[in-house]
PDB file of N, CA and C in Angstrom:
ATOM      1  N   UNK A   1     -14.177 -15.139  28.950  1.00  0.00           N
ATOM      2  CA  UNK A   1     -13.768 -15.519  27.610  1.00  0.00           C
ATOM      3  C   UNK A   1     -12.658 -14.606  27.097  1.00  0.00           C
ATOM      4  N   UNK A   2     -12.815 -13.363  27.148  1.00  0.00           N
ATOM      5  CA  UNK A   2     -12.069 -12.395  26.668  1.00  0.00           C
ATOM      6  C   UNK A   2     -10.428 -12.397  27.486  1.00  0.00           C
ATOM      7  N   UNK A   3     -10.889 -12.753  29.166  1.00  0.00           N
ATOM      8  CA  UNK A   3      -9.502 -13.172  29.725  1.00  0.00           C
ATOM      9  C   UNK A   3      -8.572 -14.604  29.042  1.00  0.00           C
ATOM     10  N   UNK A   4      -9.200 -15.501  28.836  1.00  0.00           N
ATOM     11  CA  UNK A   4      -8.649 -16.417  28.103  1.00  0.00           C
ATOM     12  C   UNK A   4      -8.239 -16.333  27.097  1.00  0.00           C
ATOM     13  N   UNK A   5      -8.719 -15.575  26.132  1.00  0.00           N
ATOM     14  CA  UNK A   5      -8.060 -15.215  24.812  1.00  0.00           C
ATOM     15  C   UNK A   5      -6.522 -14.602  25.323  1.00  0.00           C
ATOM     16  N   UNK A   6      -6.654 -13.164  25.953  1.00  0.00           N
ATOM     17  CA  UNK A   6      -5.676 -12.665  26.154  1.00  0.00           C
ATOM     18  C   UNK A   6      -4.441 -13.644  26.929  1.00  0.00           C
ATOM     19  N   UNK A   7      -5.088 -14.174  27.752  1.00  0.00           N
ATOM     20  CA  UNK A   7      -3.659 -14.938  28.682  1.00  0.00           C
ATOM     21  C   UNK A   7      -2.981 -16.277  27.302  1.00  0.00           C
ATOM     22  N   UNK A   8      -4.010 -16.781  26.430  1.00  0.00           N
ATOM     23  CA  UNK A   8      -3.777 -17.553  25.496  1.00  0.00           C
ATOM     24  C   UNK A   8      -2.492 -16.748  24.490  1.00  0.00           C
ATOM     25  N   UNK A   9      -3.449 -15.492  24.008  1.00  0.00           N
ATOM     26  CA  UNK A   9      -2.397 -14.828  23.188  1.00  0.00           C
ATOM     27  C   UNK A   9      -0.523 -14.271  23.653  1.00  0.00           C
ATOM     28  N   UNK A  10      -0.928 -13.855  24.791  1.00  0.00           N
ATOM     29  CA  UNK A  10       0.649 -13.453  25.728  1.00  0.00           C
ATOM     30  C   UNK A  10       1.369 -14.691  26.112  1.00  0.00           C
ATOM     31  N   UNK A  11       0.897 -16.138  26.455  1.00  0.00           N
ATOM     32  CA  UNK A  11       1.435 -17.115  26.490  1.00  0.00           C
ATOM     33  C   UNK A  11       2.594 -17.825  24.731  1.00  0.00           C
ATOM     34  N   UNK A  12       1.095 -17.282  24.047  1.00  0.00           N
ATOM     35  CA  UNK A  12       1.997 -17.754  22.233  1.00  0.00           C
ATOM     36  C   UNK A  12       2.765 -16.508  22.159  1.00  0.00           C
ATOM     37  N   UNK A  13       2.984 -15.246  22.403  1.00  0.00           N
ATOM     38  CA  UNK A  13       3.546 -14.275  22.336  1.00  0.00           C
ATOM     39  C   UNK A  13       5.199 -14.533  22.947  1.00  0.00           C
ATOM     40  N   UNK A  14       4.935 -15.384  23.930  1.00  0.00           N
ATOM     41  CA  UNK A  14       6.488 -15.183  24.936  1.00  0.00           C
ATOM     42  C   UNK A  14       7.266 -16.228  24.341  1.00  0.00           C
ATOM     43  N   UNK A  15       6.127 -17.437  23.696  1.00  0.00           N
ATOM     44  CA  UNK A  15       6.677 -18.402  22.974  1.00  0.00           C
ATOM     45  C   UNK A  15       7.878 -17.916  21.892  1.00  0.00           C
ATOM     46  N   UNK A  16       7.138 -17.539  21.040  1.00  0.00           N
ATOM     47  CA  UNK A  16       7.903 -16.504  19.897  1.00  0.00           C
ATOM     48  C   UNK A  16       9.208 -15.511  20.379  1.00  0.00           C
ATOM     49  N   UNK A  17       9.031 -14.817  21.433  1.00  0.00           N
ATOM     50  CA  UNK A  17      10.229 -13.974  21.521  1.00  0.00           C
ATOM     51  C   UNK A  17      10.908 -15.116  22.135  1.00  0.00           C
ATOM     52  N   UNK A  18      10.990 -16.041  22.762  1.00  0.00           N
ATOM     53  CA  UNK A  18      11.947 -17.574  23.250  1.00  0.00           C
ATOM     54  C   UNK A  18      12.463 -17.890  21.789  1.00  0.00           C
ATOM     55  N   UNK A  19      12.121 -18.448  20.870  1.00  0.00           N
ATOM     56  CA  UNK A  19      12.106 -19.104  19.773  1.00  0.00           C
ATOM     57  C   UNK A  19      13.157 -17.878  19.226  1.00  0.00           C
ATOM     58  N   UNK A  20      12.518 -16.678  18.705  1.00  0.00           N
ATOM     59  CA  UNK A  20      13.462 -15.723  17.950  1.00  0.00           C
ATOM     60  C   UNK A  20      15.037 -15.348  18.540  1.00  0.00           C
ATOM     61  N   UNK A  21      15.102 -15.745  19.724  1.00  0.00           N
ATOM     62  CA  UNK A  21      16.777 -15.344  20.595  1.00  0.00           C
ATOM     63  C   UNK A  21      17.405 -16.796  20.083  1.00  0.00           C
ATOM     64  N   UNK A  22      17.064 -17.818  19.695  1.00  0.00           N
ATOM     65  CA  UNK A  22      17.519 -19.118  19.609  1.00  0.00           C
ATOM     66  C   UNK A  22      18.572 -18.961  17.397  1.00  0.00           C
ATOM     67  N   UNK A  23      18.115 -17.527  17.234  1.00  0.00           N
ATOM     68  CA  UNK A  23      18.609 -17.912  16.136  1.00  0.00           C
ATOM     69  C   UNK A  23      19.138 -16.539  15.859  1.00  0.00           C
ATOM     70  N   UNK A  24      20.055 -15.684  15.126  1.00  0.00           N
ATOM     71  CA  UNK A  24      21.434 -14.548  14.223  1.00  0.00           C
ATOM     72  C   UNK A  24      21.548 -14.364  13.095  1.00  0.00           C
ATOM     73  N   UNK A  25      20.773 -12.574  13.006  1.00  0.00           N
ATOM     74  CA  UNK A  25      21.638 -12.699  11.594  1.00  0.00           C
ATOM     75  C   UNK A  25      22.704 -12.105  11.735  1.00  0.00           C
ATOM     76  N   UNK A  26      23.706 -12.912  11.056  1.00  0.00           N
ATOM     77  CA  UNK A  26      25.205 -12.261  11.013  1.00  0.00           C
ATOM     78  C   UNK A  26      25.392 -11.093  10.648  1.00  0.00           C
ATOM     79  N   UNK A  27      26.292 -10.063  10.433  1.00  0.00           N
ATOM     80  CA  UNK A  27      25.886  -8.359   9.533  1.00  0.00           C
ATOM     81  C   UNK A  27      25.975  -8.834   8.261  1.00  0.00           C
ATOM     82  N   UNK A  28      26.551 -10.388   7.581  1.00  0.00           N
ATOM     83  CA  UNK A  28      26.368 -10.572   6.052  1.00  0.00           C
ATOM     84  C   UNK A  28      25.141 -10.918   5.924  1.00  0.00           C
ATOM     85  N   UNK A  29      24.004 -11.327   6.402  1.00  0.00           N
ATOM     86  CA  UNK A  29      22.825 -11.441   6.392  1.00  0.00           C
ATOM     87  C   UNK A  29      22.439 -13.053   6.383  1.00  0.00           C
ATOM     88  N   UNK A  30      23.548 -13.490   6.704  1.00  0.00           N
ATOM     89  CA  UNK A  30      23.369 -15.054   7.090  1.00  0.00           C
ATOM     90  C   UNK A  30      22.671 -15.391   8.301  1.00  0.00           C
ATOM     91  N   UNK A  31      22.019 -16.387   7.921  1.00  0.00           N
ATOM     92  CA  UNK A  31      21.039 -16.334   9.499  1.00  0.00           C
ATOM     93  C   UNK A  31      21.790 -18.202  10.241  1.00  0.00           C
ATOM     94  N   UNK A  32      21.944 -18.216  11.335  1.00  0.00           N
ATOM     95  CA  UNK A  32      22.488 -19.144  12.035  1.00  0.00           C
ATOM     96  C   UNK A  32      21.891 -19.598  13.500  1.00  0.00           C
ATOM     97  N   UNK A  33      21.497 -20.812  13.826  1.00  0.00           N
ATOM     98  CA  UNK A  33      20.764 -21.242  14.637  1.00  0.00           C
ATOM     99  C   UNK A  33      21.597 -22.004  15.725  1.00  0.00           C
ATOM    100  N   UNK A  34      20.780 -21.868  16.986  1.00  0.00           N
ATOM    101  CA  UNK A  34      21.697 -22.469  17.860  1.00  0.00           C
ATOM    102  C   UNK A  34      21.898 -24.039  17.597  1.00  0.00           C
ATOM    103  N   UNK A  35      22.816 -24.540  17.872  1.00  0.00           N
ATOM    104  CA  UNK A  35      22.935 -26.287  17.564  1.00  0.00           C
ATOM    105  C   UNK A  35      24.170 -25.978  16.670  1.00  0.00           C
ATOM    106  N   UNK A  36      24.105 -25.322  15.928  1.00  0.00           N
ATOM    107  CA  UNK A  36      24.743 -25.268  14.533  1.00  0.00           C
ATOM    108  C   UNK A  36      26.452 -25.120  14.646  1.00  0.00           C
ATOM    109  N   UNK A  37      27.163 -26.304  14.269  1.00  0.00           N
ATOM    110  CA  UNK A  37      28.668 -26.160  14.601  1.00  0.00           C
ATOM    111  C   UNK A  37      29.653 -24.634  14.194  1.00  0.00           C
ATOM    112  N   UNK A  38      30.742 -24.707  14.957  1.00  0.00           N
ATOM    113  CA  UNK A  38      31.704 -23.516  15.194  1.00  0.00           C
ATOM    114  C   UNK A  38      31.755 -22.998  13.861  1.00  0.00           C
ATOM    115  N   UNK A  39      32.178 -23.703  13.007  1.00  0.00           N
ATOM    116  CA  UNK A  39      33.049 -24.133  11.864  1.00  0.00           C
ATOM    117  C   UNK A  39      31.889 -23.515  10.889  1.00  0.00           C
ATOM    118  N   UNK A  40      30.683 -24.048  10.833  1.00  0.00           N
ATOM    119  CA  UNK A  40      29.526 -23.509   9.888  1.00  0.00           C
ATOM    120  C   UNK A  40      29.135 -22.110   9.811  1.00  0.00           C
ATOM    121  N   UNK A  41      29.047 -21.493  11.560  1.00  0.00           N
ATOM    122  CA  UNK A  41      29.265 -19.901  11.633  1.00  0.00           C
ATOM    123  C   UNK A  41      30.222 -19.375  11.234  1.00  0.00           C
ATOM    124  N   UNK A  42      31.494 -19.802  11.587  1.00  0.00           N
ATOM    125  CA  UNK A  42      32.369 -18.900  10.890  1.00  0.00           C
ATOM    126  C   UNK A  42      32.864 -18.920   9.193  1.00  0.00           C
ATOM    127  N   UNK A  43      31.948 -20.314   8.539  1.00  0.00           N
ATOM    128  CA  UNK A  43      31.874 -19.824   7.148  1.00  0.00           C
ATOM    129  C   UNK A  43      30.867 -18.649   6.364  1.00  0.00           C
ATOM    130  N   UNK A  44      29.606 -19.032   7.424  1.00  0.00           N
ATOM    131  CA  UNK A  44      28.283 -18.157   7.313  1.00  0.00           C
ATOM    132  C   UNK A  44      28.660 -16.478   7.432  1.00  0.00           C
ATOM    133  N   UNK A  45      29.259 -16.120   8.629  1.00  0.00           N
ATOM    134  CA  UNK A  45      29.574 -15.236   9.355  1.00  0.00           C
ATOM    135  C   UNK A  45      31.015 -14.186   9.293  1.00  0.00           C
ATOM    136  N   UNK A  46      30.751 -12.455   9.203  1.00  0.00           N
ATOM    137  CA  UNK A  46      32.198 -12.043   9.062  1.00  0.00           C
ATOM    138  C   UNK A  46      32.636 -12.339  10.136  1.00  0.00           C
ATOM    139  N   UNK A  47      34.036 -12.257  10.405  1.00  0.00           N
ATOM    140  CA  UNK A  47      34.338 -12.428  11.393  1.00  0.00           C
ATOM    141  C   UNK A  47      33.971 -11.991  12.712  1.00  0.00           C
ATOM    142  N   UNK A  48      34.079 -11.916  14.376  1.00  0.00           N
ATOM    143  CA  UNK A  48      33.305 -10.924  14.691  1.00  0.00           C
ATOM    144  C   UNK A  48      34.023  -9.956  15.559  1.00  0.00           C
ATOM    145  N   UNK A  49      33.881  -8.936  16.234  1.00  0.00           N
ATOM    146  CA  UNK A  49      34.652  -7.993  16.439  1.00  0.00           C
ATOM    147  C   UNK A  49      35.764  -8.197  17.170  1.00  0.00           C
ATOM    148  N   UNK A  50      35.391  -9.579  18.661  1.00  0.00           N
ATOM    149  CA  UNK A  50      36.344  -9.684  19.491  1.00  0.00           C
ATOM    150  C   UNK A  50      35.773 -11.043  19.626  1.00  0.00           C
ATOM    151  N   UNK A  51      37.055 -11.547  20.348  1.00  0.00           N
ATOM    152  CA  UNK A  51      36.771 -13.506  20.858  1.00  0.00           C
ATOM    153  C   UNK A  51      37.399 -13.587  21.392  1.00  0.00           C
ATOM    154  N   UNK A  52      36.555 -14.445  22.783  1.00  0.00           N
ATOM    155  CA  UNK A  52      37.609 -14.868  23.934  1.00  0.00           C
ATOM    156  C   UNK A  52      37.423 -16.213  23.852  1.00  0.00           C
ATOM    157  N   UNK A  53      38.268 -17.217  24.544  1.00  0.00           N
ATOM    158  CA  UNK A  53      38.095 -18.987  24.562  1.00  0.00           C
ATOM    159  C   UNK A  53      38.240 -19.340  26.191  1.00  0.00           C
ATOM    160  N   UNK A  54      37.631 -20.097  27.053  1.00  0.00           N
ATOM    161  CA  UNK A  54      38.425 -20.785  28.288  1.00  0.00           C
ATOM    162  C   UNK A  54      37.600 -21.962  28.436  1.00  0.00           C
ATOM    163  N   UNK A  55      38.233 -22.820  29.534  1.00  0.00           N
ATOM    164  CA  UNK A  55      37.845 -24.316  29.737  1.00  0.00           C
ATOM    165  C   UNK A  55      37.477 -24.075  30.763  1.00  0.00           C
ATOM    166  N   UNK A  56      35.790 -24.627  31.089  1.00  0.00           N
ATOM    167  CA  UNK A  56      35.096 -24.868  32.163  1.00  0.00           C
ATOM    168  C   UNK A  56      34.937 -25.949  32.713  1.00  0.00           C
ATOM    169  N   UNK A  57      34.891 -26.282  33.504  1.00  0.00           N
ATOM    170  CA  UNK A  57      34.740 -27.765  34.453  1.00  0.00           C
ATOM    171  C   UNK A  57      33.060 -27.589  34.896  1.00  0.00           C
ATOM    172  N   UNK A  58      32.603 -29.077  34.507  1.00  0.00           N
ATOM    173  CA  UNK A  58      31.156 -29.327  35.420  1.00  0.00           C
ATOM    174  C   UNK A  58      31.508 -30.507  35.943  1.00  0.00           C
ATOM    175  N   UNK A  59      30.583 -30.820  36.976  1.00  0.00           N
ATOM    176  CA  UNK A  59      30.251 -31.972  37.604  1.00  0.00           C
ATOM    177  C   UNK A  59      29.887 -33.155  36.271  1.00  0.00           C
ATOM    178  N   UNK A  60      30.453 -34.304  36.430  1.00  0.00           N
ATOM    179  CA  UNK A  60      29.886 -35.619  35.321  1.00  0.00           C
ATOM    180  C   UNK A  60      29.045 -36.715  35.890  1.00  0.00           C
ATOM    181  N   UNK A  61      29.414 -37.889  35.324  1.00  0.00           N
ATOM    182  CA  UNK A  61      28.835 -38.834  35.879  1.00  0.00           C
ATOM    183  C   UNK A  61      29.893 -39.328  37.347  1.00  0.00           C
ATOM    184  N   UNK A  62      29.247 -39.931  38.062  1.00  0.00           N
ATOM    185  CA  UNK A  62      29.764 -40.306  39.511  1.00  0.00           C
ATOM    186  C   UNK A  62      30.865 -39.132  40.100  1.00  0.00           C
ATOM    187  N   UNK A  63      30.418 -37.982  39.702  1.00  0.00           N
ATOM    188  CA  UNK A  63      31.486 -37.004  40.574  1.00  0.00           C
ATOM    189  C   UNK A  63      32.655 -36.546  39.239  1.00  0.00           C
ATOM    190  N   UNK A  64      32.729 -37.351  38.458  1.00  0.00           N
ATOM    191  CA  UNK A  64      34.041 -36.958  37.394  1.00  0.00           C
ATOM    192  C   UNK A  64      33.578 -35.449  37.018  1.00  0.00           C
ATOM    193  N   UNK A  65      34.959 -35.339  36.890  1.00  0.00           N
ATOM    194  CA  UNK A  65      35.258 -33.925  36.008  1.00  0.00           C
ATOM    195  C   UNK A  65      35.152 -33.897  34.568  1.00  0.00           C
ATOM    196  N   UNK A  66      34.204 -33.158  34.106  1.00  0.00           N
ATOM    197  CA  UNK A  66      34.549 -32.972  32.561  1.00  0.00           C
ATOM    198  C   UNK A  66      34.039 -31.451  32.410  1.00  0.00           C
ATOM    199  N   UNK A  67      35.744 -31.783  30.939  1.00  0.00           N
ATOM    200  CA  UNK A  67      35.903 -29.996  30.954  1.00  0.00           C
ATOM    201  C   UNK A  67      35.475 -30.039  29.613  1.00  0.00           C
ATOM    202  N   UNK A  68      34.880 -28.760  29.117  1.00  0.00           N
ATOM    203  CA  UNK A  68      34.029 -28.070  28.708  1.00  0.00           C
ATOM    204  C   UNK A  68      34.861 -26.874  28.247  1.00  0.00           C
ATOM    205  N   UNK A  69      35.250 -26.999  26.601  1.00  0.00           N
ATOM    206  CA  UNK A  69      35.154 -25.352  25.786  1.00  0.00           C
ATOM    207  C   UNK A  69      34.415 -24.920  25.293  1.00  0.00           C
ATOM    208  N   UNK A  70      34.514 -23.538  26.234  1.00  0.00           N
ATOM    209  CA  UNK A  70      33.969 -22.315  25.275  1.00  0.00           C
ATOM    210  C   UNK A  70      34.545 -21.253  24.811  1.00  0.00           C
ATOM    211  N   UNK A  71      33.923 -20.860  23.750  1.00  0.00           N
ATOM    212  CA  UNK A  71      34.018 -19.650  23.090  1.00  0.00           C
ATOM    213  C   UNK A  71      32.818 -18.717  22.667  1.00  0.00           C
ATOM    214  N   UNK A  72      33.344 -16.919  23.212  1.00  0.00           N
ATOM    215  CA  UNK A  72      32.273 -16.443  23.166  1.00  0.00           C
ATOM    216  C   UNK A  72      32.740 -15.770  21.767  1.00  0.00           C
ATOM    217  N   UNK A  73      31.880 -15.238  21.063  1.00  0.00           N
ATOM    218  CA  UNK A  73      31.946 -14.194  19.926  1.00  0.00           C
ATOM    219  C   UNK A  73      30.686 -12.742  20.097  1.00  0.00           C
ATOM    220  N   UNK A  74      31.933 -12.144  19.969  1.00  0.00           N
ATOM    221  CA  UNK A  74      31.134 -10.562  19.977  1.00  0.00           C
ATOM    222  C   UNK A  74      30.776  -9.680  18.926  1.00  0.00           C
ATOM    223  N   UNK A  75      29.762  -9.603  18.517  1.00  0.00           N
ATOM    224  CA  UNK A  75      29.284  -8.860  17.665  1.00  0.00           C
ATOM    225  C   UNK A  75      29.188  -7.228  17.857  1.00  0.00           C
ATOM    226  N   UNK A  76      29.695  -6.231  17.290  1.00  0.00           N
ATOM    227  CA  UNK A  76      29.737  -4.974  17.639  1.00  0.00           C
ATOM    228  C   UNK A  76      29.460  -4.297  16.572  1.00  0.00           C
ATOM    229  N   UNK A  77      28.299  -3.538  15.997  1.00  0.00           N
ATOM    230  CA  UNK A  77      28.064  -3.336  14.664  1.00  0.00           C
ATOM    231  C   UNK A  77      27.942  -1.448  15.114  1.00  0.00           C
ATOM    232  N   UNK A  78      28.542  -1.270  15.863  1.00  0.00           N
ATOM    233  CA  UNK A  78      27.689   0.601  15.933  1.00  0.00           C
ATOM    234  C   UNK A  78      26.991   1.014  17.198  1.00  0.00           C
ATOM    235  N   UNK A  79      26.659   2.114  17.346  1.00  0.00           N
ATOM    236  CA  UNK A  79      25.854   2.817  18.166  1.00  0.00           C
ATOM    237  C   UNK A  79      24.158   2.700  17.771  1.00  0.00           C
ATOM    238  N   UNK A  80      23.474   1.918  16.519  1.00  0.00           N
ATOM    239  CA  UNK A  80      22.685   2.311  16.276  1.00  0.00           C
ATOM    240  C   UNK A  80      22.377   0.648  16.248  1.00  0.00           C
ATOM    241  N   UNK A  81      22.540  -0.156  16.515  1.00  0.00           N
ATOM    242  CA  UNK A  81      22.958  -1.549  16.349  1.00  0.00           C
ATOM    243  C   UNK A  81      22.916  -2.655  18.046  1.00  0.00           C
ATOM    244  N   UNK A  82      22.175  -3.546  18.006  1.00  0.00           N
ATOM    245  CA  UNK A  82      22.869  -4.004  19.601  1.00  0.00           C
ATOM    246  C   UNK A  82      23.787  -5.109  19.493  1.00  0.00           C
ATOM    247  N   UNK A  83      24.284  -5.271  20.020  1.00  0.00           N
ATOM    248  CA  UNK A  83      26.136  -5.797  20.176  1.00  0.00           C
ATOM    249  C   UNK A  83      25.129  -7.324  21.010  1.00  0.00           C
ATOM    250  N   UNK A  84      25.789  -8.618  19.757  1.00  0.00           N
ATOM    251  CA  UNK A  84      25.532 -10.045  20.075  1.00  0.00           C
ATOM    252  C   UNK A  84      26.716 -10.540  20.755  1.00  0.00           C
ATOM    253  N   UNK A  85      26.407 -11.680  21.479  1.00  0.00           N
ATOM    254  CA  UNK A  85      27.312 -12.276  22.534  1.00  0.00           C
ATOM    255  C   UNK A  85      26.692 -13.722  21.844  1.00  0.00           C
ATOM    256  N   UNK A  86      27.488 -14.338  20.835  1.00  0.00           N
ATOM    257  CA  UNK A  86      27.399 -15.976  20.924  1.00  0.00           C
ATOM    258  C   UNK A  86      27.956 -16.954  21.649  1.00  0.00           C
ATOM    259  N   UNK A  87      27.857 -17.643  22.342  1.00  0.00           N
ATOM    260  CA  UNK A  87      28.378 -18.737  23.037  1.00  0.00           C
ATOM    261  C   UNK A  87      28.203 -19.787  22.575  1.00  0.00           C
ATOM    262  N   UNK A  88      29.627 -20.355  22.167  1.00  0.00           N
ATOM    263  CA  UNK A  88      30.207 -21.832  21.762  1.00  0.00           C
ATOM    264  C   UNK A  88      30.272 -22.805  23.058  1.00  0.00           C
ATOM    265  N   UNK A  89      29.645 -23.670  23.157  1.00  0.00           N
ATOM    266  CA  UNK A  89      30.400 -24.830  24.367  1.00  0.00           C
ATOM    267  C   UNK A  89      30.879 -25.722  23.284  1.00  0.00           C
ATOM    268  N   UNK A  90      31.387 -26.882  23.408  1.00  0.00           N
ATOM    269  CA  UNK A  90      32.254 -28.246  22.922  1.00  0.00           C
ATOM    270  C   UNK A  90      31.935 -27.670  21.098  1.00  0.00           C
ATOM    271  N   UNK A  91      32.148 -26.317  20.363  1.00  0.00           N
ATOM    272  CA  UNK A  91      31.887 -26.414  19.452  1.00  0.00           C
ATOM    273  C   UNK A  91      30.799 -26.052  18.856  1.00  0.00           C
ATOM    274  N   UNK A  92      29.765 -25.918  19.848  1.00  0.00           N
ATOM    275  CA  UNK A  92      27.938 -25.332  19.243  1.00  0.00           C
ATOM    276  C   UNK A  92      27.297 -24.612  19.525  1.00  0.00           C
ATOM    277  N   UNK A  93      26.964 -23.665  18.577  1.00  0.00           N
ATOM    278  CA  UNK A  93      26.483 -22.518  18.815  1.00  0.00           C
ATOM    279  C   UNK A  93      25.384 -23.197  20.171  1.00  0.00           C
ATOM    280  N   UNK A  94      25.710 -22.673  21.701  1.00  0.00           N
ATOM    281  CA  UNK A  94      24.237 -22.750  22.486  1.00  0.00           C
ATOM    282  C   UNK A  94      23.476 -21.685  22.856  1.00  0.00           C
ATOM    283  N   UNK A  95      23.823 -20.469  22.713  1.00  0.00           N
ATOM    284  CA  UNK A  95      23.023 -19.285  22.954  1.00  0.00           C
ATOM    285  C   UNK A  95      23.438 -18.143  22.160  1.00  0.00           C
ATOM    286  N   UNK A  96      22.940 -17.396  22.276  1.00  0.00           N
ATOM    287  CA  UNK A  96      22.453 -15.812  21.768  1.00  0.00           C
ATOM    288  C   UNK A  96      22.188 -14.654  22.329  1.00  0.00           C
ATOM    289  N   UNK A  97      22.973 -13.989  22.850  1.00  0.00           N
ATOM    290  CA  UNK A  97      22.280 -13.104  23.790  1.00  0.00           C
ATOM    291  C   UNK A  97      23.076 -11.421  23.702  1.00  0.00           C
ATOM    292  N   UNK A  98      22.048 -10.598  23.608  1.00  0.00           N
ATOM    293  CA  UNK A  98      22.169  -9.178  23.421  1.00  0.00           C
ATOM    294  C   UNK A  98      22.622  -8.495  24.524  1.00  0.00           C
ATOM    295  N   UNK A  99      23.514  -7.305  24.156  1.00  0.00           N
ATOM    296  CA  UNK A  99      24.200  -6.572  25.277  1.00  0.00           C
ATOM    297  C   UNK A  99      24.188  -5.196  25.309  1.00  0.00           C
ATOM    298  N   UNK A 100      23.081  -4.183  24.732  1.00  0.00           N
ATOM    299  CA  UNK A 100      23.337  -3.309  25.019  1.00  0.00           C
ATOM    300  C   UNK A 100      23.220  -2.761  23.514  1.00  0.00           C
ATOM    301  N   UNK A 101      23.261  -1.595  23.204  1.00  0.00           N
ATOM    302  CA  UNK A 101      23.250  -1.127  21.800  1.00  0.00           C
ATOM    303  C   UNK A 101      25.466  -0.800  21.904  1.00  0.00           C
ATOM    304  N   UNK A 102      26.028  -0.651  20.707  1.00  0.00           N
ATOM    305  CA  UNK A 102      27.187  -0.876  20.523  1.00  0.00           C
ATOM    306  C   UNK A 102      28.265   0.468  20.674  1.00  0.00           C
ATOM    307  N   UNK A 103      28.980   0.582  20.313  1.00  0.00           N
ATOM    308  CA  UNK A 103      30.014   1.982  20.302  1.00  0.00           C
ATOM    309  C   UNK A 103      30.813   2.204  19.183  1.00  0.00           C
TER     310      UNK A 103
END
């Protein structure tokens, strides 16, 4: 019984830290979720420290090529702070992901 609780609880546990990377607060204290267009973060959002853009190619339907922009945005708030990496594809925020504490 007591094993089931625990494997129950660490299962809703991993849930939650999944769920919490899916969403940013900006350093203005705007909070922004993945899905959420280019255009809406950067009204929400100061600007962010650095930005790069390039066009990716995937595989489509029957073999076609379709290309794919992105843009990443870097968040760099300090040494005391960890430095965000947003990734734009066709325009939407799709991820979130931390790099390290900042400089």
């Amino acid at each position: 019984m007591i094993g089931r609780t625990l494997l129950v609880l660490s299962l809703m546990f991993g849930l939650v830290s999944v769920t919490a990377a899916d969403n940013f607060r900006c350093p203005n204290g705007e909070i922004i979720s993945t899905g959420d267009r280019l255009s809406i973060v950067a009204m929400k959002c100061d600007p962010p420290t650095y930005k790069s853009a390039r066009i990716e190619s995937e595989a489509g339907y029957k073999g076609a090529t379709i290309l794919v922009s992105v843009e990443e945005w870097t968040y760099n708030e300090g040494p005391n702070r960890l430095v965000h990496i947003l990734t734009f594809r066709n325009g939407l925020l799709d991820s979130v992901q931390t790099a390290g504490f900042g400089k």
